[in-house]
N, C-alpha and C. Protein backbone atom coordinates (compact mmCIF):
# COMPACT_ATOMS: atom_id res chain seq x y z
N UNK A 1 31.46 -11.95 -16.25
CA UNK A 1 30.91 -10.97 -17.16
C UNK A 1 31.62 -9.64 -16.93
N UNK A 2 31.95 -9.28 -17.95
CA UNK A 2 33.06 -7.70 -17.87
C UNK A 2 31.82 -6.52 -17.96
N UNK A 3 32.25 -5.73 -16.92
CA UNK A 3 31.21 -4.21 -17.00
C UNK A 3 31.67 -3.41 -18.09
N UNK A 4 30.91 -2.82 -18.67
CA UNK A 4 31.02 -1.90 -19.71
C UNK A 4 31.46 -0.39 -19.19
N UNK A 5 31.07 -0.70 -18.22
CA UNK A 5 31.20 1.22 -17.82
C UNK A 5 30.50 2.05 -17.59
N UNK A 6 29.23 1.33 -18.36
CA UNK A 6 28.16 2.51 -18.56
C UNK A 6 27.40 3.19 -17.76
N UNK A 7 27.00 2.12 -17.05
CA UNK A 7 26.58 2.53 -15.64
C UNK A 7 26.95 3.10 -14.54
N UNK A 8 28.31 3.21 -14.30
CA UNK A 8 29.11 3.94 -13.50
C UNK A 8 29.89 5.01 -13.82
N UNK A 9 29.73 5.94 -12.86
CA UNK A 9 31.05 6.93 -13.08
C UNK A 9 32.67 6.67 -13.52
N UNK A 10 33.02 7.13 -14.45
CA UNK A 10 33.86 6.69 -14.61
C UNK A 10 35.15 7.37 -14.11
N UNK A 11 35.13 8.83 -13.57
CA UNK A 11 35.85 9.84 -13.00
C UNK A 11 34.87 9.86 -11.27
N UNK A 12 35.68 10.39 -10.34
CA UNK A 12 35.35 10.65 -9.35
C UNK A 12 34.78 11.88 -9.53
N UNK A 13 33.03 12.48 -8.89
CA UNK A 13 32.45 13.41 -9.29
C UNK A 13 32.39 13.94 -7.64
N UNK A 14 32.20 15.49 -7.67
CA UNK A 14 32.11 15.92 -6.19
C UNK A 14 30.75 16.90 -7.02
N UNK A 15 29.91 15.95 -6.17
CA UNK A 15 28.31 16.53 -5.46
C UNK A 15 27.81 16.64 -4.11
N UNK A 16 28.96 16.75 -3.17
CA UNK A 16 28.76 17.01 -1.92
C UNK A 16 27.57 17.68 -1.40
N UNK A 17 27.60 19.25 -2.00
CA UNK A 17 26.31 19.36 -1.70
C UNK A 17 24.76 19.19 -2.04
N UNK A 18 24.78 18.90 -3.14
CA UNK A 18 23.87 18.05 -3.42
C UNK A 18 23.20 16.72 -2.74
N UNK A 19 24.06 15.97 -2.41
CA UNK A 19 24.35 14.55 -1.69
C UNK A 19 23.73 15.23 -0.49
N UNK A 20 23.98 15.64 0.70
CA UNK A 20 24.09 16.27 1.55
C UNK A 20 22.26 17.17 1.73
N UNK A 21 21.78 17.96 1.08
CA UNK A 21 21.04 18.55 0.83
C UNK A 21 19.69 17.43 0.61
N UNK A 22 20.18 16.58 -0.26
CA UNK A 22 18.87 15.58 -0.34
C UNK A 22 18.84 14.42 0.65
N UNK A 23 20.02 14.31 1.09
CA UNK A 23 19.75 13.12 2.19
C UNK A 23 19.29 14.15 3.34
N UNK A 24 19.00 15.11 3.55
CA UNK A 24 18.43 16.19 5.03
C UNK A 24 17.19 16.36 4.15
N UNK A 25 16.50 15.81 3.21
CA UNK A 25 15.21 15.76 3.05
C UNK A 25 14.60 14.11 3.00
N UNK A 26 15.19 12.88 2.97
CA UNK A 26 14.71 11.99 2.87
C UNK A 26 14.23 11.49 4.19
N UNK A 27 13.26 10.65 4.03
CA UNK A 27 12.42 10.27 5.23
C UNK A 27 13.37 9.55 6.13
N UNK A 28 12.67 9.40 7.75
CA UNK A 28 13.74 8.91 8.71
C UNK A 28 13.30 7.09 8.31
N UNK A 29 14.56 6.25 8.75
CA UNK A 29 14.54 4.88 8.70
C UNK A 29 13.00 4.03 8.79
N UNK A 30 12.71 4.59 9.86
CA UNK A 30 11.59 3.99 10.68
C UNK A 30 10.61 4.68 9.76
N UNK A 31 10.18 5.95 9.45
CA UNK A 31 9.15 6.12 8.17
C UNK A 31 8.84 5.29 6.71
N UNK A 32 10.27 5.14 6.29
CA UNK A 32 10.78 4.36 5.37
C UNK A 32 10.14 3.12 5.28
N UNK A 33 10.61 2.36 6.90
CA UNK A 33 10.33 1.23 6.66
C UNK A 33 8.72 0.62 6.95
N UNK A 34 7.86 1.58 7.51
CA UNK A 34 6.61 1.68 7.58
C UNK A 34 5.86 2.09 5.78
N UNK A 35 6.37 2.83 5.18
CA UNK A 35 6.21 2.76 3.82
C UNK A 35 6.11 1.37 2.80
N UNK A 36 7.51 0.58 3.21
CA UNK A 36 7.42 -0.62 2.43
C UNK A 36 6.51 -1.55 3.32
N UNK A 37 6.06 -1.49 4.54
CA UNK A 37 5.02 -2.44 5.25
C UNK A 37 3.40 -2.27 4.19
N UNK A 38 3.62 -0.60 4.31
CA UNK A 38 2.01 -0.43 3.55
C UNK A 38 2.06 -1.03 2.18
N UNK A 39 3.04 -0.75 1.37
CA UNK A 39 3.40 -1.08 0.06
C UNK A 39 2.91 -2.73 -0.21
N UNK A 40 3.68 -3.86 1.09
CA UNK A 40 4.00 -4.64 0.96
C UNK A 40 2.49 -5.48 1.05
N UNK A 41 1.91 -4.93 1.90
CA UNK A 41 0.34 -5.01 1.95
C UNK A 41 -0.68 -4.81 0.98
N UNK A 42 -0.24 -3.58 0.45
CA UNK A 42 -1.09 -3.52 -0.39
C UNK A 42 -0.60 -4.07 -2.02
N UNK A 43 0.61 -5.11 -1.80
CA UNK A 43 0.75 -5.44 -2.98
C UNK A 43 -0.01 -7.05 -3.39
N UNK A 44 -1.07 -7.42 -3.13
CA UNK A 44 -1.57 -8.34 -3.59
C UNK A 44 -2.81 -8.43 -3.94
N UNK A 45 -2.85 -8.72 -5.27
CA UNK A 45 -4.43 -8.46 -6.03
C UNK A 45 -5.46 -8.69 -5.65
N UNK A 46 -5.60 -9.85 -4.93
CA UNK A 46 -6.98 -9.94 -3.99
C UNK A 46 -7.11 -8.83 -2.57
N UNK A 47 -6.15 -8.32 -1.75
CA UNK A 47 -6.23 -7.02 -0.94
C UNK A 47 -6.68 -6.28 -2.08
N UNK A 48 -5.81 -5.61 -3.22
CA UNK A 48 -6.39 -4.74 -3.86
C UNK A 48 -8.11 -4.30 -4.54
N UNK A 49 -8.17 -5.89 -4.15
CA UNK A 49 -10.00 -5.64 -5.01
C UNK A 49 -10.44 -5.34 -3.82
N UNK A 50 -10.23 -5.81 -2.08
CA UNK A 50 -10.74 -5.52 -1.60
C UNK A 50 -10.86 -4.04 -1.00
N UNK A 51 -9.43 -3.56 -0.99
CA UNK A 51 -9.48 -2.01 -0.96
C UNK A 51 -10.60 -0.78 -2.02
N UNK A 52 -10.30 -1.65 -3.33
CA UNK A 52 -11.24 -0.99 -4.48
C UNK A 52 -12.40 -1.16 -3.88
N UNK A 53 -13.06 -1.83 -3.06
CA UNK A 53 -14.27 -1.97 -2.86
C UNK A 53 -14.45 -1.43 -1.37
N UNK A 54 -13.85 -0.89 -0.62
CA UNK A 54 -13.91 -0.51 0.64
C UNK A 54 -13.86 1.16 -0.03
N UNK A 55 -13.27 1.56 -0.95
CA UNK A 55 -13.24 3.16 -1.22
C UNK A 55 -14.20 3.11 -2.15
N UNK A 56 -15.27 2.04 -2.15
CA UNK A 56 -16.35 3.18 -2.88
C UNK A 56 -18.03 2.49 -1.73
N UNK A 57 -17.37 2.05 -0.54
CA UNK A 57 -18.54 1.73 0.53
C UNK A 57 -17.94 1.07 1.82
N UNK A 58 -18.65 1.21 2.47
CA UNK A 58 -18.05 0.28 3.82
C UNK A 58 -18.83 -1.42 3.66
N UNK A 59 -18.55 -2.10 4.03
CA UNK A 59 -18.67 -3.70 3.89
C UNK A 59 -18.59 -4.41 5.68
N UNK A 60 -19.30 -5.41 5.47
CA UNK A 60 -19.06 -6.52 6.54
C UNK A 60 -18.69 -7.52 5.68
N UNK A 61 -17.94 -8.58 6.31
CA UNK A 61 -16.90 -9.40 5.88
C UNK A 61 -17.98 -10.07 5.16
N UNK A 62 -18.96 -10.57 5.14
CA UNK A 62 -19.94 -11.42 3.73
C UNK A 62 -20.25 -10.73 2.83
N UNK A 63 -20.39 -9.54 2.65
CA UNK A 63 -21.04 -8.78 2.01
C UNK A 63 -19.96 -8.51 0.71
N UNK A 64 -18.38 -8.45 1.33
CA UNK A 64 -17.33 -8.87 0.86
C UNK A 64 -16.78 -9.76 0.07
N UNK A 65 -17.09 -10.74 0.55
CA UNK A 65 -16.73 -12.39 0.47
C UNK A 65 -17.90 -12.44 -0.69
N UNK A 66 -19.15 -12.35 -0.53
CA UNK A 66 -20.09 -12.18 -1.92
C UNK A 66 -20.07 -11.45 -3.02
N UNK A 67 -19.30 -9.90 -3.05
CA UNK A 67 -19.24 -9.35 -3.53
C UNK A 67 -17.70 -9.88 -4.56
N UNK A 68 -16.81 -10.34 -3.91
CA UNK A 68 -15.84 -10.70 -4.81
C UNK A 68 -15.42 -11.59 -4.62
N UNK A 69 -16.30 -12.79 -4.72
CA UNK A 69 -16.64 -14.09 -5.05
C UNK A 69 -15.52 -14.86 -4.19
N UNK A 70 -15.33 -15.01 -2.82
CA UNK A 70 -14.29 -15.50 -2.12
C UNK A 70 -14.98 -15.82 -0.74
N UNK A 71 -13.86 -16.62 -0.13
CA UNK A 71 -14.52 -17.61 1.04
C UNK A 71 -14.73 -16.43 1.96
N UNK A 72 -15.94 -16.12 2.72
CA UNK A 72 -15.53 -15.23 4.10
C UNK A 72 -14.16 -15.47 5.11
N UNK A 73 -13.40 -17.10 5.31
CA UNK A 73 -12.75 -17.12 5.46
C UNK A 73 -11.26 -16.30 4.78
N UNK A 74 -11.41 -16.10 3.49
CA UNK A 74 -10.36 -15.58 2.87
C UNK A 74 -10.19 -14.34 2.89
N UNK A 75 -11.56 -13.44 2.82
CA UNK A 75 -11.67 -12.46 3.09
C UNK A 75 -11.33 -11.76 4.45
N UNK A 76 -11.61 -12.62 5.53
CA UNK A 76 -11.36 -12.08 6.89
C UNK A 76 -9.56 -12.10 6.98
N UNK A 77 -8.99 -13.29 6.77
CA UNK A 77 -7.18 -13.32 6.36
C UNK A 77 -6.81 -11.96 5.69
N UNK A 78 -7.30 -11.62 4.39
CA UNK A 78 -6.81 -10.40 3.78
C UNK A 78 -7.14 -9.58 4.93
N UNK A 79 -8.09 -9.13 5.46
CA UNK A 79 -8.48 -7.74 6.20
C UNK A 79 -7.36 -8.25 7.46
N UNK A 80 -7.25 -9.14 8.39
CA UNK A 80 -6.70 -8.93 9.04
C UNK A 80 -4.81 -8.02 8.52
N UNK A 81 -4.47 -8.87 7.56
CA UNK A 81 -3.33 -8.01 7.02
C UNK A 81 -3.37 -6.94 6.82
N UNK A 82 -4.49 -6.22 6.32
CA UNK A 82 -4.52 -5.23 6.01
C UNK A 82 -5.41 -4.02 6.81
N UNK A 83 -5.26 -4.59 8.49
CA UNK A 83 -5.69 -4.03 9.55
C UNK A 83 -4.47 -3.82 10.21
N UNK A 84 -3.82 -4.66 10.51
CA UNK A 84 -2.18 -4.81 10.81
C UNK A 84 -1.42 -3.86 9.98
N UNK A 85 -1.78 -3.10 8.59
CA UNK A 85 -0.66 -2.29 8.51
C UNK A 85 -1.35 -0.99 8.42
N UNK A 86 -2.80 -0.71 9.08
CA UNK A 86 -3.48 -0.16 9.62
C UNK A 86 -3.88 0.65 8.12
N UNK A 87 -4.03 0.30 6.95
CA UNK A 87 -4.93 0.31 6.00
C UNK A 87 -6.48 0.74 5.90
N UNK A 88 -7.16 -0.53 6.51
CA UNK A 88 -8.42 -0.17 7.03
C UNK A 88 -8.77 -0.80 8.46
N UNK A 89 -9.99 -0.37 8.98
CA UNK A 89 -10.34 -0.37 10.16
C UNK A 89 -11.96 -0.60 10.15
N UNK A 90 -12.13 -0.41 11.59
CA UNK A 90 -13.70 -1.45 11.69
C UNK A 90 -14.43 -0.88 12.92
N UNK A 91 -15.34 -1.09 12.66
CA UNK A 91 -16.11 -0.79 14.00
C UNK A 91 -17.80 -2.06 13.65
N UNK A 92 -18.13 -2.22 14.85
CA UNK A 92 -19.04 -2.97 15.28
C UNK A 92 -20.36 -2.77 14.84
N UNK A 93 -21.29 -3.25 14.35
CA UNK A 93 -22.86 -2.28 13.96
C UNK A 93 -23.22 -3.71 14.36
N UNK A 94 -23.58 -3.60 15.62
CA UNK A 94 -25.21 -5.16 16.28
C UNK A 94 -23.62 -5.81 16.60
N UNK A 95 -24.36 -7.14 15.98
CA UNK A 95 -23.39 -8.11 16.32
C UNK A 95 -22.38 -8.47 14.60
N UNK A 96 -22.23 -7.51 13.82
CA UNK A 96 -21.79 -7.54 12.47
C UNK A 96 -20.59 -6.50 12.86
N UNK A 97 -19.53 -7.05 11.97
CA UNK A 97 -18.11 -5.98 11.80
C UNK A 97 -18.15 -5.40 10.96
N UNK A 98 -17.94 -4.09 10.40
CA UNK A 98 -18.15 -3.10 9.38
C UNK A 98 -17.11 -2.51 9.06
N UNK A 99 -16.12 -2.92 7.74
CA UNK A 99 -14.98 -2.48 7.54
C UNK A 99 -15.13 -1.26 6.59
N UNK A 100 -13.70 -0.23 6.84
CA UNK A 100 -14.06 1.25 5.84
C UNK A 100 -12.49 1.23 5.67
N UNK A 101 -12.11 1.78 5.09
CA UNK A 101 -10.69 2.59 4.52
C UNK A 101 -10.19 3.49 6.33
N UNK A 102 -8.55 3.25 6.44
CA UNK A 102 -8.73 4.02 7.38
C UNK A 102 -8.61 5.26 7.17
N UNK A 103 -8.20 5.39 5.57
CA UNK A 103 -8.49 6.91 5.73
C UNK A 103 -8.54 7.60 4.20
N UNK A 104 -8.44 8.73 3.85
CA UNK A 104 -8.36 8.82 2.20
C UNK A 104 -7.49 9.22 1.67
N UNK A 105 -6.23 8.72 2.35
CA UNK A 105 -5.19 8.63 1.73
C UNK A 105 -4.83 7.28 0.65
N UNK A 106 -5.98 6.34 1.40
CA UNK A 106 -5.65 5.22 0.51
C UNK A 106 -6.29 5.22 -0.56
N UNK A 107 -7.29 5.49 -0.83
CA UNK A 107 -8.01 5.93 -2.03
C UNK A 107 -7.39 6.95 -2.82
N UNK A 108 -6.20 8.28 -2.65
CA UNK A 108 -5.46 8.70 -2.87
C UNK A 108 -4.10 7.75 -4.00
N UNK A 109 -3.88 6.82 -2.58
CA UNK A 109 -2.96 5.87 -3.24
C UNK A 109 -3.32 4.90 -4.50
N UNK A 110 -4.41 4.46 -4.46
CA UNK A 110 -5.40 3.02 -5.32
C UNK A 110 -5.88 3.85 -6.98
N UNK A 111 -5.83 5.19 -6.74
CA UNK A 111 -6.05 6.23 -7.67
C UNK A 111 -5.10 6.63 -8.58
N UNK A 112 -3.40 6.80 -7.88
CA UNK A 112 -2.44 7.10 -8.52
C UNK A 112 -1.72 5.73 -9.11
N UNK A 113 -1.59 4.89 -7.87
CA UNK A 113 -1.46 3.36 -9.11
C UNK A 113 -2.24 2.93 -10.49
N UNK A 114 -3.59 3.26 -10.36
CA UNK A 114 -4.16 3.04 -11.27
C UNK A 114 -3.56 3.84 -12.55
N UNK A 115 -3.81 5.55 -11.89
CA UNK A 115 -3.05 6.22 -13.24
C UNK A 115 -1.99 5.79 -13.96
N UNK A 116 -1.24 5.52 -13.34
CA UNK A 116 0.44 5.24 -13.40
C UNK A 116 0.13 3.74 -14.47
N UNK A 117 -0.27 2.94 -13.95
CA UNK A 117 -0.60 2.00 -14.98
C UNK A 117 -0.79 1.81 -16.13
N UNK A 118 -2.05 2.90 -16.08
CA UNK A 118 -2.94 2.88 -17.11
C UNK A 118 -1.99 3.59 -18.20
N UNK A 119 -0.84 4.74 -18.04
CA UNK A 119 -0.13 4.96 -18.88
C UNK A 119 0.66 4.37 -20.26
């Protein structure tokens, strides 16, 4: 298949400083790649209902599993993933686990996807 051109420069362009200027603002490797971990986590529709439902209450894993009609087994799999990319978090109440958002940035995030969508 022959390129058209269009997509590429077709003259050599000097944006040195430009080039230069925005790569001394982009995030370091290791930020980066902690970005696509959260991303990568939070890209699957069943995490996502469960996040939607952790930013508007805290939950124990049945309460979960009842609420959006799924095995407690399945539910506990999602949270563990999405404890691992430290998403949300838990603490103990008796002998019950009580999951919350770890913080409100993610509700931040679950807010602007939505917008962006909904466009």
């Amino acid at each position: 298949m022959e390129e058209s051109g269009e997509e590429f420069c077709k003259e050599a362009c000097a944006h040195g400083d430009r080039v230069r200027k925005v790569a001394s603002q982009m995030v370091s490797d290791e930020t980066r790649m902690r970005m696509a971990e959260l991303f990568k986590a939070m890209g699957d529709p069943g995490r996502v209902r469960i996040l939607e439902a952790l930013g508007l209450s805290e939950f124990c894993v049945c309460h979960l599993a009842e609420l959006l009609d799924m095995s407690s087994s399945a539910v506990s799999h999602q949270l563990r993933v999405l404890r691992a990319a430290r998403i949300v978090k838990f603490r103990k109440e008796g002998k019950n686990v009580v999951y919350s958002l770890d913080d409100g940035h993610i509700v931040g995030l679950l807010k602007q996807a939505e917008a962006h969508v909904s466009e």
